[in-house]
Protein backbone atom coordinates (compact mmCIF):
# COMPACT_ATOMS: atom_id res chain seq x y z
CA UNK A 1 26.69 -19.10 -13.76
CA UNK A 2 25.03 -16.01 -12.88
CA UNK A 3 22.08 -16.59 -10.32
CA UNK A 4 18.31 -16.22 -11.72
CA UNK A 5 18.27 -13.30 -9.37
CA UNK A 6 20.55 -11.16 -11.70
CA UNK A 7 18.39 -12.72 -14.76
CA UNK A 8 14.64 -11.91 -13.16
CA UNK A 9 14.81 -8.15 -14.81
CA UNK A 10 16.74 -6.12 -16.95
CA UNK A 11 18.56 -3.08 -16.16
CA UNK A 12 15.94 -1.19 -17.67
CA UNK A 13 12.98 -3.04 -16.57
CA UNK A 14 14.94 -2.62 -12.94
CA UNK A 15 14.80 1.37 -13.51
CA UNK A 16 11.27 1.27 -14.57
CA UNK A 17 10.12 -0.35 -11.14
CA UNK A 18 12.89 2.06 -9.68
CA UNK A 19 10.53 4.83 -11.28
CA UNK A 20 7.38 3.70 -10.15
CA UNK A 21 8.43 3.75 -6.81
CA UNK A 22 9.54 7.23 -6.70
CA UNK A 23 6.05 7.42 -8.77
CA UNK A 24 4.20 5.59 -5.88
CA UNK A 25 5.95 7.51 -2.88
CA UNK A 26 5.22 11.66 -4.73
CA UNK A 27 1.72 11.09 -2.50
CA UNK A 28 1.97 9.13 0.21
CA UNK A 29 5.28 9.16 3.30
CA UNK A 30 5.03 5.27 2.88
CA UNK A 31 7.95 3.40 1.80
CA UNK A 32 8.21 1.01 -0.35
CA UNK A 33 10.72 -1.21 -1.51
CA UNK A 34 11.50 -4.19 -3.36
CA UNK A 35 13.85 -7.31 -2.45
CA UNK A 36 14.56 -10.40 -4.86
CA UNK A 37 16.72 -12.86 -3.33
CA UNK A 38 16.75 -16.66 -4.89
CA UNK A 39 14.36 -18.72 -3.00
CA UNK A 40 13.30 -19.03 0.59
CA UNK A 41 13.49 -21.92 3.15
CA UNK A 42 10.88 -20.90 5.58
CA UNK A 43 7.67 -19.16 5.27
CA UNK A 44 7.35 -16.09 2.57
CA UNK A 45 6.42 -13.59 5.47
CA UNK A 46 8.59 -14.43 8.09
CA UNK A 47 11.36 -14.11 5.27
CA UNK A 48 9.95 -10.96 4.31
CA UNK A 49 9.79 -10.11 7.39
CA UNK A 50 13.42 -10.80 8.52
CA UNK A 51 14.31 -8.58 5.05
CA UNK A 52 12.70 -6.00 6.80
CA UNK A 53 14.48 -5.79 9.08
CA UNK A 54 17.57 -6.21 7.60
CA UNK A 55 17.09 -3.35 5.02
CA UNK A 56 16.53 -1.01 8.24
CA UNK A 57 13.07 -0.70 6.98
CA UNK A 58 11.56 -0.41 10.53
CA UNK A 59 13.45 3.02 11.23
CA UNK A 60 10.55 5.33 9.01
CA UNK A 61 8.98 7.96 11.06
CA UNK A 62 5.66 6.78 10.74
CA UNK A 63 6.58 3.35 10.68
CA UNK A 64 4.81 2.96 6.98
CA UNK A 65 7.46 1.13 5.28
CA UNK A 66 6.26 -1.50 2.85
CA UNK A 67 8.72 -4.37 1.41
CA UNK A 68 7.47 -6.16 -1.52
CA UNK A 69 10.02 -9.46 -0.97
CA UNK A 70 10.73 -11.89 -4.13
CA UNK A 71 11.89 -15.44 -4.26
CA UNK A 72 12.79 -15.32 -7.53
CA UNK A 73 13.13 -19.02 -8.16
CA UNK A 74 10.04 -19.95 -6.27
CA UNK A 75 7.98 -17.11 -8.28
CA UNK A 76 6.38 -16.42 -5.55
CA UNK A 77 6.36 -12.80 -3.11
CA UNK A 78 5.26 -11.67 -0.35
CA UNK A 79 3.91 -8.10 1.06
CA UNK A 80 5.07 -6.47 4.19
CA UNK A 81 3.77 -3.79 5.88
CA UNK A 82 5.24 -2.46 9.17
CA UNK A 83 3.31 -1.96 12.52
CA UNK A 84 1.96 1.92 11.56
CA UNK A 85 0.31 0.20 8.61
CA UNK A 86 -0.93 -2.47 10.18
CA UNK A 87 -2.30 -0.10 13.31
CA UNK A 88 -4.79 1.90 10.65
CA UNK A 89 -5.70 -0.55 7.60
CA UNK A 90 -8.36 -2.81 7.38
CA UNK A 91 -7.29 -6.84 7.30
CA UNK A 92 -7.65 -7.30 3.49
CA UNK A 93 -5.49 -3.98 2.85
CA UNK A 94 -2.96 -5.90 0.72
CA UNK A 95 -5.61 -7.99 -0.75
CA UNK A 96 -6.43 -5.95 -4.52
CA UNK A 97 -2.28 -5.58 -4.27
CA UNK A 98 -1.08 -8.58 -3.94
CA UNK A 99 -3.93 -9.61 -6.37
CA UNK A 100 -2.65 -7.71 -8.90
CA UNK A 101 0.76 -8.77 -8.35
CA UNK A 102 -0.07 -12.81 -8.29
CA UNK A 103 -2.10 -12.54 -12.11
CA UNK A 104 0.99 -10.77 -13.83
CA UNK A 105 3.21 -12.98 -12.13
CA UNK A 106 1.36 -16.22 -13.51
CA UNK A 107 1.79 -14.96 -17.05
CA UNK A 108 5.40 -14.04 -16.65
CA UNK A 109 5.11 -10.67 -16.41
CA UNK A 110 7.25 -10.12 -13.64
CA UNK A 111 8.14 -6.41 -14.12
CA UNK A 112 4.25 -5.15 -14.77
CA UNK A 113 3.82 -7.30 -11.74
CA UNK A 114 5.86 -5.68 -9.87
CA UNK A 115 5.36 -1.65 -11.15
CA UNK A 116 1.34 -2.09 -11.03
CA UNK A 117 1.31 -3.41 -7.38
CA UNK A 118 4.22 -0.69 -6.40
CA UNK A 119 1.91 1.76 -7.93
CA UNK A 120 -1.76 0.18 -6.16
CA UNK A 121 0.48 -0.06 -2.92
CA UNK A 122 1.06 3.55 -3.03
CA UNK A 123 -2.19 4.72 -4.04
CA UNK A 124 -3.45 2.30 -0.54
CA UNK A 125 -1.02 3.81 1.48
CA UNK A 126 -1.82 8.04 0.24
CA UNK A 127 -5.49 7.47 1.80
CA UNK A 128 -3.64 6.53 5.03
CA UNK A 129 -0.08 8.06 4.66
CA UNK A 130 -0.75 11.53 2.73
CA UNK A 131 2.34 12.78 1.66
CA UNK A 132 2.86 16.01 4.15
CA UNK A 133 4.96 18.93 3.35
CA UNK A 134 8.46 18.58 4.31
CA UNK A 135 8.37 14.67 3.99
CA UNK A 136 11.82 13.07 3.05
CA UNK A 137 12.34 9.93 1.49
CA UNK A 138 14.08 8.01 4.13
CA UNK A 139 14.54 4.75 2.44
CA UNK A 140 16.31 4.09 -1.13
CA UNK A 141 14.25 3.53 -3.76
CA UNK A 142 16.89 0.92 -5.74
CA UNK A 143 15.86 -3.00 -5.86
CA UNK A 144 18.06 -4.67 -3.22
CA UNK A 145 19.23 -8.21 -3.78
CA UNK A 146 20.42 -11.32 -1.95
């Protein structure tokens, strides 16, 4: 039986978030990424957190990566922002994102979800992060999975 991981999106709804990443990162050196795994045993952020890690996301420059972590099952996410984030925004920086996230994701809208808080995260992170000249993306943009 194929997990509900592999069911959350469709190929194409998969390239469309793909799309508003590379969308989202044009202005800002931020990363951002997006992890769906099946469900979580311990807390959302700590899991998030450990993903992180795990995806190498703490090696950026500026240390601006953001992970947008899924537990698919649970329907629930999470938003992580590494330490040069946290160093310059204000507490309730993830606040209007996650927000927007939360009230697609109650509807079922998992992939409008998921492209309008990629796209508010970005917009967040340009007023902190401006893209420079000569910035390289130096994380993938593809959905990773557990």
């Amino acid at each position: 039986m194929m997990s509900r991981v592999e069911n959350f999106l469709t190929a194409e709804e998969e390239q469309e978030i793909v799309q508003a990443i590379v969308n989202a990162e044009k202005n800002t050196s931020g990363e951002i990424r997006v992890h769906l795994e099946a469900h979580t045993k311990i807390d959302l952020l700590d899991r998030a957190k450990e993903v992180f890690h795990l995806l190498k996301m703490d090696n950026t420059k500026e240390e601006n990566g953001v992970l947008i972590y899924v537990a698919v099952n649970d329907r629930k996410f999470a938003i992580y922002g590494d330490r040069g984030i946290d160093k310059v925004v204000p507490k309730n920086f993830w606040d209007s994102t996650r927000d927007t996230i939360a009230s697609h994701f109650k509807n079922g809208r998992f992939k409008q979800g998921l492209i309008e808080g990629i796209l508010k995260a970005g917009k967040e992170l340009e007023s902190h992060f401006p893209w420079q000249h000569g910035d390289v993306n130096e994380l993938s943009n593809e959905i990773s999975k557990n």
